[in-house]
Protein backbone atom coordinates (compact mmCIF):
# COMPACT_ATOMS: atom_id res chain seq x y z
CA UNK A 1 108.95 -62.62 81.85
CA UNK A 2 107.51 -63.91 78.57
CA UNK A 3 110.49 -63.52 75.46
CA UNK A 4 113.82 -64.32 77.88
CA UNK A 5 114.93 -66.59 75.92
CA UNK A 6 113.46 -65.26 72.45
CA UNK A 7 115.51 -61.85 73.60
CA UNK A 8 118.82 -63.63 74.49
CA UNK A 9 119.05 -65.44 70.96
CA UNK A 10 118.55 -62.39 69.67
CA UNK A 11 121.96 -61.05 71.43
CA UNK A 12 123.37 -64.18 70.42
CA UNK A 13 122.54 -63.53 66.48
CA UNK A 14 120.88 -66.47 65.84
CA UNK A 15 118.07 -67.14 64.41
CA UNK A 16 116.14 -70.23 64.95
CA UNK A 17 115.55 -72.82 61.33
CA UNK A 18 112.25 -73.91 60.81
CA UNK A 19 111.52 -77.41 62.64
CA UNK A 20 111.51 -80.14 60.23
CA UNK A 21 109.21 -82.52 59.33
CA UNK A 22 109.59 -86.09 60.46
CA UNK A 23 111.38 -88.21 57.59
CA UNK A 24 109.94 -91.53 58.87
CA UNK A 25 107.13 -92.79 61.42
CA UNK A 26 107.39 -90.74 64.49
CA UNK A 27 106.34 -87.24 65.85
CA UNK A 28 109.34 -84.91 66.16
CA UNK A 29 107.98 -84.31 69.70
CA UNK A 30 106.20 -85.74 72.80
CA UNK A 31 105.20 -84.48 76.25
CA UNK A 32 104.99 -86.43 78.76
CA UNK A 33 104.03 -84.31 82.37
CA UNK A 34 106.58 -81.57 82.97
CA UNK A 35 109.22 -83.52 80.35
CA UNK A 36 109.62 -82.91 76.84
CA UNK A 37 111.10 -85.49 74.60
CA UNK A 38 112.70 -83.59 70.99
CA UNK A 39 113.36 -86.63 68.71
CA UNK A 40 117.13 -86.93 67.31
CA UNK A 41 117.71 -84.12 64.93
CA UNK A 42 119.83 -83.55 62.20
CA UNK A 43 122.27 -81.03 61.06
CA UNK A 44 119.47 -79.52 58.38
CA UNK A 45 120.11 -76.03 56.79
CA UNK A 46 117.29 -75.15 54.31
CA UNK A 47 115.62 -78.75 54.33
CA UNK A 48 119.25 -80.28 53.42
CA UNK A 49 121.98 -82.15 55.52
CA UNK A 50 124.67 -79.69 55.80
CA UNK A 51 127.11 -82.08 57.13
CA UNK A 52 127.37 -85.52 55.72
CA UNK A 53 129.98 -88.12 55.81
CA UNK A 54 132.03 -89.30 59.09
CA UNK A 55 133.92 -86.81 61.06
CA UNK A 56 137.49 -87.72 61.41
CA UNK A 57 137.19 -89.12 57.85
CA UNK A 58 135.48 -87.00 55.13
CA UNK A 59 134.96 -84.25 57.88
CA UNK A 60 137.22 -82.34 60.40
CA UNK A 61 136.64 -82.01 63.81
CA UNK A 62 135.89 -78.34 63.73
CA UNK A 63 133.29 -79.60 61.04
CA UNK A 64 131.85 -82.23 63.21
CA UNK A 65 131.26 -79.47 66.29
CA UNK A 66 129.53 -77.29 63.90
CA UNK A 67 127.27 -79.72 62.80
CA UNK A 68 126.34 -80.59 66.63
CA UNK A 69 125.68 -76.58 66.89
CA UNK A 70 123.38 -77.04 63.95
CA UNK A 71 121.74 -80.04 65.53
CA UNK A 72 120.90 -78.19 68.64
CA UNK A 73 119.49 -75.09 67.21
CA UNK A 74 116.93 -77.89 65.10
CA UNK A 75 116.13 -79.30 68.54
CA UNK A 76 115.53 -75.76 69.98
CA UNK A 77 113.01 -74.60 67.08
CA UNK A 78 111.67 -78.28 67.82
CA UNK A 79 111.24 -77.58 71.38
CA UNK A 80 109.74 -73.83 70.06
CA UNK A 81 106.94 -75.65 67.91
CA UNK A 82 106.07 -77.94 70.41
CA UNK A 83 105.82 -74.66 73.13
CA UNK A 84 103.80 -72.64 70.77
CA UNK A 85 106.67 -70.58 70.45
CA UNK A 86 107.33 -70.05 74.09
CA UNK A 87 110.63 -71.30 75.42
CA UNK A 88 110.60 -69.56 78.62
CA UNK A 89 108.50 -72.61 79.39
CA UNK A 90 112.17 -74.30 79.69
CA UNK A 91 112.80 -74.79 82.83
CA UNK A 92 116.16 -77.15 82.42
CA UNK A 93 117.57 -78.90 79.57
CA UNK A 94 117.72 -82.31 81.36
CA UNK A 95 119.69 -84.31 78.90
CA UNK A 96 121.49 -84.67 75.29
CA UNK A 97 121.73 -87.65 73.76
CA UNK A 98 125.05 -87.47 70.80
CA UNK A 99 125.54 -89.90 67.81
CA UNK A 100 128.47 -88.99 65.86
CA UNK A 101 128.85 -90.91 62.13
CA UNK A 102 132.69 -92.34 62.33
CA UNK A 103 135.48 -94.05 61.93
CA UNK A 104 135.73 -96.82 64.84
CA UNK A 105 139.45 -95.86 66.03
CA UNK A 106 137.78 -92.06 66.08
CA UNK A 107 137.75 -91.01 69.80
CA UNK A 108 136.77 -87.32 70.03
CA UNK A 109 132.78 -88.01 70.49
CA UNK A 110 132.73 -85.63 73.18
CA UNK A 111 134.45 -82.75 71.45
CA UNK A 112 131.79 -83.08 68.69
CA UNK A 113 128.63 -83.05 70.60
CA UNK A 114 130.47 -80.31 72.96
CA UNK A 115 129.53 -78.11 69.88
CA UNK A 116 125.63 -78.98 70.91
CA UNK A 117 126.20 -78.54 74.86
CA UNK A 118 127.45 -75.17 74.06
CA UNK A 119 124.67 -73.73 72.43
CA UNK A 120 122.03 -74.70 75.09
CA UNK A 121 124.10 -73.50 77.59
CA UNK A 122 124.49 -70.03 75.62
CA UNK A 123 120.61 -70.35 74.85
CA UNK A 124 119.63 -70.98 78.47
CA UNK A 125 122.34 -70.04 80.90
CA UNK A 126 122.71 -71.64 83.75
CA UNK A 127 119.19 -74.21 82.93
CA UNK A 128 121.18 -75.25 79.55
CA UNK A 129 123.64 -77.43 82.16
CA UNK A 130 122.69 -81.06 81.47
CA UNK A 131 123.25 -84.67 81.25
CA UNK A 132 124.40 -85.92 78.47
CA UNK A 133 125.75 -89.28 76.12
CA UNK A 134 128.14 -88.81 73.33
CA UNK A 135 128.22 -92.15 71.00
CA UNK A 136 129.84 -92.94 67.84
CA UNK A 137 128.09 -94.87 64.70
CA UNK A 138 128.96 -96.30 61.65
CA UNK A 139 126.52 -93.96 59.50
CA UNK A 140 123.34 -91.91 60.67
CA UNK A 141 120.33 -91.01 59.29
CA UNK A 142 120.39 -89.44 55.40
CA UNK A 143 124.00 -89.55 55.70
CA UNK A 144 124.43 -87.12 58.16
CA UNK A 145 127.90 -86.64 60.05
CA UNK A 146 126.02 -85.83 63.80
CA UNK A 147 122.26 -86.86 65.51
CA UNK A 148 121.14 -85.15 68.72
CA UNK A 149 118.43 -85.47 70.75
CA UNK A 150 117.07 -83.80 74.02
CA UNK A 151 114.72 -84.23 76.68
CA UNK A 152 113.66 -81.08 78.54
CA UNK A 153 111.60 -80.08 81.83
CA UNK A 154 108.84 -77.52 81.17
C-alpha cells in the first residue's frame, strides 16, 4: 500500500529536510538495477552543518549520535527524491557506511553511527536491519562532526 512509510514517519513526528544539493562533482544519487546508491550525507539543518567539530573533542557523544540521526533523515529525503517521493519502493536498507570526524584515541564509532541505524530501523521496521561500517577521520567534509551513506534495494 502506497504511503507506509510516508504514514509511519508521520507517527514518528518527523518530518523529512529537503535533499541537498551536491557541494562538489557528483550526483547525490545513482541506481543501478534494484540498488540504490545515496551519496555520504551530512548532518544539514536548513542548508547549514548542524554539527561541526570532532566528537569526543569539541562534541559529546550524545552530540555525535544526533548528528548520525540527522545524517540519516538527509539520506532518507535523498532516497525520497530519487523515488519520486515513494519510499515504499524500499524494499531493504542493505548497508550504512559511518565516518565519524575524531580524535584518533576516540573509540565509540559505533555508538555514533548507532544514532543513524536507529532511525532506519524506526523508518522501516524490520527492512531498516542492515549492514553497516562505522570509521573514524581526522575531519569530514565542511567541517562536519558525522558522514553517512547508504545503499538500498528497491
Amino acid at each position: 500500500m502506497a504511503g507506509t512509510v510516508e504514514k509511519r514517519l508521520k507517527e514518528l513526528g518527523i518530518a523529512l529536510p529537503t535533499a541537498a544539493a551536491p557541494i562538489a562533482n557528483y550526483v547525490p544519487a545513482v541506481r543501478s538495477g534494484n540498488l540504490l546508491f545515496i551519496s555520504g550525507q551530512l548532518p544539514l539543518k536548513d542548508g547549514k552543518v548542524a554539527f561541526e567539530g570532532q566528537v569526543g573533542n569539541l562534541l559529546s557523544l550524545e552530540q555525535g549520535i544526533e548528528a548520525a540521526r540527522l545524517c540519516a533523515l538527509n539520506i532518507i529525503a535523498q532516497a525520497s527524491t530519487a523515488l519520486s517521493g515513494d519510499l515504499d519502493k524500499v524494499k531493504r536498507v542493505v548497508k550504512l557506511t559511518g565516518f565519524v570526524a575524531c580524535l584518533p584515541t576516540f573509540t565509540q564509532h559505533p555508538q555514533v553511527i548507532n544514532g543513524a541505524s536507529d532511525v532506519m530501523v524506526q523508518v522501516f521496521g524490520d527492512a531498516g536491519r542492515h549492514a553497516r561500517a562505522a570509521v573514524g577521520a581526522p575531519s569530514l567534509p565542511r567541517g562536519a562532526a558525522v558522514e553517512v551513506e547508504a545503499v538500498f534495494e528497491v
